[in-house]
N, C-alpha and C. Protein backbone atom coordinates (compact mmCIF):
# COMPACT_ATOMS: atom_id res chain seq x y z
N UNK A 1 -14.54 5.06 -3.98
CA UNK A 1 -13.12 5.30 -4.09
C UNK A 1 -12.56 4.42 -5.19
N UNK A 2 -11.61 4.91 -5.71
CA UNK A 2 -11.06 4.08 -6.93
C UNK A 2 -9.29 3.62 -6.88
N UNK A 3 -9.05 2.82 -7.20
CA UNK A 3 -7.51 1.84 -7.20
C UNK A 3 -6.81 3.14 -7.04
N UNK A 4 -6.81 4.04 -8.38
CA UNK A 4 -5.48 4.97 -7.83
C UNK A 4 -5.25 5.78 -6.63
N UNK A 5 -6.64 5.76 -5.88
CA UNK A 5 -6.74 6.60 -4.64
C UNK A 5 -6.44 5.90 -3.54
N UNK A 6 -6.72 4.20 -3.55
CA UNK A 6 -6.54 3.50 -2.85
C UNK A 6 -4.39 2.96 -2.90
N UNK A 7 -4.02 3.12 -4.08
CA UNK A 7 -2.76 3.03 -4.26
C UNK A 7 -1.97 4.16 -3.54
N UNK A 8 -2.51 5.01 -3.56
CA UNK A 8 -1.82 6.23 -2.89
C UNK A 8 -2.08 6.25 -1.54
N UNK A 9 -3.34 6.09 -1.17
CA UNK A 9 -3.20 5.99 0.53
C UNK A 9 -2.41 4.92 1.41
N UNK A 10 -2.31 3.60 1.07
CA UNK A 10 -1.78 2.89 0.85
C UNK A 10 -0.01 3.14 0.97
N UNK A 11 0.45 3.40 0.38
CA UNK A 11 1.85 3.97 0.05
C UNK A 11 2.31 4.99 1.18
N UNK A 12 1.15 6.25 1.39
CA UNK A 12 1.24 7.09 2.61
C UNK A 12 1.42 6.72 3.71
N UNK A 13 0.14 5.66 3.34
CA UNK A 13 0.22 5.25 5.30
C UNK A 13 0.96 4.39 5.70
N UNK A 14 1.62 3.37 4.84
CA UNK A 14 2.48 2.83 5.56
C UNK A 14 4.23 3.70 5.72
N UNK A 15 4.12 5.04 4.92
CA UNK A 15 5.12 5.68 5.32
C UNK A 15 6.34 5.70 4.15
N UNK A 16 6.34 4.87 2.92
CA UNK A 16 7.10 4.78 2.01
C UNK A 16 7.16 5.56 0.86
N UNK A 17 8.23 5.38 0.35
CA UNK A 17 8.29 6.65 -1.39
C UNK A 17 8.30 5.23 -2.24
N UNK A 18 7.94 5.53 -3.19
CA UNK A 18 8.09 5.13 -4.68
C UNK A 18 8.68 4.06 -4.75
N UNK A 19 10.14 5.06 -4.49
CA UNK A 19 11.32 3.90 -5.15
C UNK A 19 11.72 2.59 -4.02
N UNK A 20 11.44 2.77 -2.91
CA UNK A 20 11.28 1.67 -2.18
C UNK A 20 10.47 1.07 -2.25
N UNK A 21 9.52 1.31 -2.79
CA UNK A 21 8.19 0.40 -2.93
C UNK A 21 8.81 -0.79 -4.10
N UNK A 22 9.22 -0.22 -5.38
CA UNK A 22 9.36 -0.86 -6.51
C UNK A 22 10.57 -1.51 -6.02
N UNK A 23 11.36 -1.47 -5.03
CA UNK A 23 12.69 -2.23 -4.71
C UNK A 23 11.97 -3.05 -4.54
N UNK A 24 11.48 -2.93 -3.35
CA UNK A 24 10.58 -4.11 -2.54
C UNK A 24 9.80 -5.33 -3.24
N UNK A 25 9.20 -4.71 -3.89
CA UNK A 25 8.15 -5.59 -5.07
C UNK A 25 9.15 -6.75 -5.27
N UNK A 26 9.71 -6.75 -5.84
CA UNK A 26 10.69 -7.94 -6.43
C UNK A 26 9.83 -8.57 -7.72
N UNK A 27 9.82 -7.63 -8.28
CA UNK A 27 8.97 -7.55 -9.81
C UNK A 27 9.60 -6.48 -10.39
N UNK A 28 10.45 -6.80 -11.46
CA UNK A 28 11.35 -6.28 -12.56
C UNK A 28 9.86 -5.09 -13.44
N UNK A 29 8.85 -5.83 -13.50
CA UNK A 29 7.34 -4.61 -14.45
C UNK A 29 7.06 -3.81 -13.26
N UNK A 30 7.36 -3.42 -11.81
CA UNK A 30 6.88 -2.19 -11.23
C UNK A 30 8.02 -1.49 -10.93
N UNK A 31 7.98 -0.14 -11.26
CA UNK A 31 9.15 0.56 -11.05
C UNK A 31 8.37 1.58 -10.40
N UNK A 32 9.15 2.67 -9.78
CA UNK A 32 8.65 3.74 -9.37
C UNK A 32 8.11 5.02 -9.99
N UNK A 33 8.23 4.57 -11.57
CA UNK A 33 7.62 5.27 -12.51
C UNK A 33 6.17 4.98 -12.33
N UNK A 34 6.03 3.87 -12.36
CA UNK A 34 4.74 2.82 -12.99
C UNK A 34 3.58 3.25 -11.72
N UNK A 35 4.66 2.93 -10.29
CA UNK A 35 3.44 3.73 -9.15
C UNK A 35 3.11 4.88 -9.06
N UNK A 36 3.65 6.01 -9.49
CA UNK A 36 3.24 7.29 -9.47
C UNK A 36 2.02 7.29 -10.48
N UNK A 37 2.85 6.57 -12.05
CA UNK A 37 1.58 6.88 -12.92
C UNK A 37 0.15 6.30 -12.66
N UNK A 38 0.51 5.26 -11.76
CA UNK A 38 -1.30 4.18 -11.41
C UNK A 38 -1.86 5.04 -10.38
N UNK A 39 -1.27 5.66 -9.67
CA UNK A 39 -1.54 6.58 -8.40
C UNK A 39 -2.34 8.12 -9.16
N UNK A 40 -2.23 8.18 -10.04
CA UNK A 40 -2.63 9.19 -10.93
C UNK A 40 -3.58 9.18 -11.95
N UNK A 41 -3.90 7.70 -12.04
CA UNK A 41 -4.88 7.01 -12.19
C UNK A 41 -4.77 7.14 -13.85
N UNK A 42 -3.09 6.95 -14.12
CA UNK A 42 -3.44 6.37 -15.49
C UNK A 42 -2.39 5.38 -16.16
N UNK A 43 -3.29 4.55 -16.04
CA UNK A 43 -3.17 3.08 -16.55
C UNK A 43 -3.51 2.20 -15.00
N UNK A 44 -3.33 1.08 -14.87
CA UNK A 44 -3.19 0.32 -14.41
C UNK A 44 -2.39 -0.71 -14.35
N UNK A 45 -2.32 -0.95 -12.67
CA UNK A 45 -0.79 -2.15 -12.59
C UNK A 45 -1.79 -4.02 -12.80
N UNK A 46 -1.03 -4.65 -13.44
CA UNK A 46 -2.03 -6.12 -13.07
C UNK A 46 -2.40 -6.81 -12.26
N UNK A 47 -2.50 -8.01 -12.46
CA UNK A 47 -3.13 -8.47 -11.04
C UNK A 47 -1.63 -8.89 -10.40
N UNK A 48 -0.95 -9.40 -10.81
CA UNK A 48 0.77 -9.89 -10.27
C UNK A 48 1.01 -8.53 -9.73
N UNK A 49 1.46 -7.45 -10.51
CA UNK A 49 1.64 -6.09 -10.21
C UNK A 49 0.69 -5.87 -8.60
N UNK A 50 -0.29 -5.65 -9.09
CA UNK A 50 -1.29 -5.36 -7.19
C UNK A 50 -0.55 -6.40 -6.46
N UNK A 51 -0.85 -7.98 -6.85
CA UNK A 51 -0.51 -8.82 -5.55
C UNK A 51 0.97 -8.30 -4.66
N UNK A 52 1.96 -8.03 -5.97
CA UNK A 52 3.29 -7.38 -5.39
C UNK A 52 3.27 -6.32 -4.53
N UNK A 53 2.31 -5.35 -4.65
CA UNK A 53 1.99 -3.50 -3.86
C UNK A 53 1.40 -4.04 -2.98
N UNK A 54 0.87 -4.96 -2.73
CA UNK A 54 -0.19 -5.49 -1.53
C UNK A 54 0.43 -6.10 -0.63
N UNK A 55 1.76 -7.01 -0.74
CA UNK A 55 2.72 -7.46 -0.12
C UNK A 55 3.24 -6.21 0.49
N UNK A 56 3.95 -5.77 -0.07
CA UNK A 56 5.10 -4.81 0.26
C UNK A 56 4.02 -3.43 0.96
N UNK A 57 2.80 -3.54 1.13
CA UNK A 57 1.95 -2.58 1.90
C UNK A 57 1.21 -3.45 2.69
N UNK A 58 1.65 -4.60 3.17
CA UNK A 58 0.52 -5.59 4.09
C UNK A 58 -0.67 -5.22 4.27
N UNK A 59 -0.97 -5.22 2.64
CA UNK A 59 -2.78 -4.94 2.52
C UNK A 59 -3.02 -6.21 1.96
N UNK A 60 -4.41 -6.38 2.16
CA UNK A 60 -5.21 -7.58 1.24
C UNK A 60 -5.31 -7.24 0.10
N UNK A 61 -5.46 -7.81 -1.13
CA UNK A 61 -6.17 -7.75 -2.95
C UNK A 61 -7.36 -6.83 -2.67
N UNK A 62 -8.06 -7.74 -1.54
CA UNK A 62 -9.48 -7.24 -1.51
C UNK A 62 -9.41 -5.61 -0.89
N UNK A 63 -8.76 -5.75 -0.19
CA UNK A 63 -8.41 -3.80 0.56
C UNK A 63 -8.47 -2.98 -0.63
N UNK A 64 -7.48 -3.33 -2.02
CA UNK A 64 -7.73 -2.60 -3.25
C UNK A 64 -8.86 -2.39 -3.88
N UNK A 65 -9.63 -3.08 -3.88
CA UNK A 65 -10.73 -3.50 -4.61
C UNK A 65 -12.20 -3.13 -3.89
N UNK A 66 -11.97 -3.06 -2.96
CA UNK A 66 -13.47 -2.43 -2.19
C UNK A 66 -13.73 -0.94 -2.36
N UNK A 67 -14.83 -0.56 -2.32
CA UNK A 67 -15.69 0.65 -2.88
C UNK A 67 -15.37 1.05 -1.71
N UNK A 68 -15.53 2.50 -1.35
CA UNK A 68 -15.50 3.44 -0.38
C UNK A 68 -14.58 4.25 0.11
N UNK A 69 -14.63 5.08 1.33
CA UNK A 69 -13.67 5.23 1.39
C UNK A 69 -12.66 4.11 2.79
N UNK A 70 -11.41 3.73 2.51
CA UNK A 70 -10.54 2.83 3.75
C UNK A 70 -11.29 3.33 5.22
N UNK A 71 -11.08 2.18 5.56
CA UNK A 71 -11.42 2.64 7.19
C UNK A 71 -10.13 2.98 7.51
N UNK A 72 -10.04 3.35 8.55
CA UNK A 72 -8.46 4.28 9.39
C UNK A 72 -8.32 3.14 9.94
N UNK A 73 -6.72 2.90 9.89
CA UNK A 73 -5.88 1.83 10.02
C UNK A 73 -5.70 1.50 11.78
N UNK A 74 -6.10 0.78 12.18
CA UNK A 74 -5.98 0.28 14.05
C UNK A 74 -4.38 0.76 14.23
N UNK A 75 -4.61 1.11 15.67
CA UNK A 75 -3.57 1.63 16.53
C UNK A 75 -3.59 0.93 17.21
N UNK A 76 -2.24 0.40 17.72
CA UNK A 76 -1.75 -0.43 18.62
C UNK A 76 -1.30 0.44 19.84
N UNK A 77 -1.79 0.49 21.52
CA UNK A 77 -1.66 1.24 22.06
C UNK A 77 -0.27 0.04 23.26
N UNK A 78 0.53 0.53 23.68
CA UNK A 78 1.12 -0.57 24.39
C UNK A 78 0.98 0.23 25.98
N UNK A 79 0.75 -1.04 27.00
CA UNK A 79 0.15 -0.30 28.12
C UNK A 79 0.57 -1.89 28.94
N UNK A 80 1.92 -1.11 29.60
CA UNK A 80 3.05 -2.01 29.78
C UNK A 80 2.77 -1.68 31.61
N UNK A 81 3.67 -3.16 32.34
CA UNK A 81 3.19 -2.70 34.13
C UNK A 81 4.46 -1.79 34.52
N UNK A 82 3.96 -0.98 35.04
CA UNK A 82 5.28 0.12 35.62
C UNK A 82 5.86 -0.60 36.44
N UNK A 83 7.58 -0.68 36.38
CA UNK A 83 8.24 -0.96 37.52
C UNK A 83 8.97 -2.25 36.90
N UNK A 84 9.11 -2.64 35.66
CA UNK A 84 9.24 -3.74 35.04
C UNK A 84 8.38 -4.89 35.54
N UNK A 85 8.48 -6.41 35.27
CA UNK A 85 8.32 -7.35 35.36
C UNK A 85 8.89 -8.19 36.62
């Protein structure tokens, strides 16, 4: 698997568009231009650029950077006592 595929799943799964992403960043060089075009796999964002998408997607550097395809993201199941506390 490669960065722009990993940029895009990324973005999906935590449920966000574009332009909130690049709000978020709090980096004036990523706009929501810049993620579509890396997501499309042309050009690339830097390493400041990733560390920023990696924040704002509570992924690791390394989550970008590993070969394959993502493992599917853990589910939190909540399994609460009936009847309150």
């Amino acid at each position: 698997m490669n960065l722009p595929k990993r940029l895009r799943i990324a973005r999906e799964r935590a449920g966000l568009s574009a332009r909130f992403v690049a709000e978020q960043a709090g980096c004036s060089e990523v706009t929501w231009r810049n993620i579509i075009h890396w997501e499309h796999g042309h050009g690339e964002p830097t390493i400041s650029q990733l560390l920023a998408l990696a924040k704002v997607y509570r992924r690791s550097l390394a989550w970008f950077l590993e070969e394959g395809e993502p493992p599917p993201d853990a589910k939190v199941l909540w399994c609460g006592k009936e009847g309150g506390a």
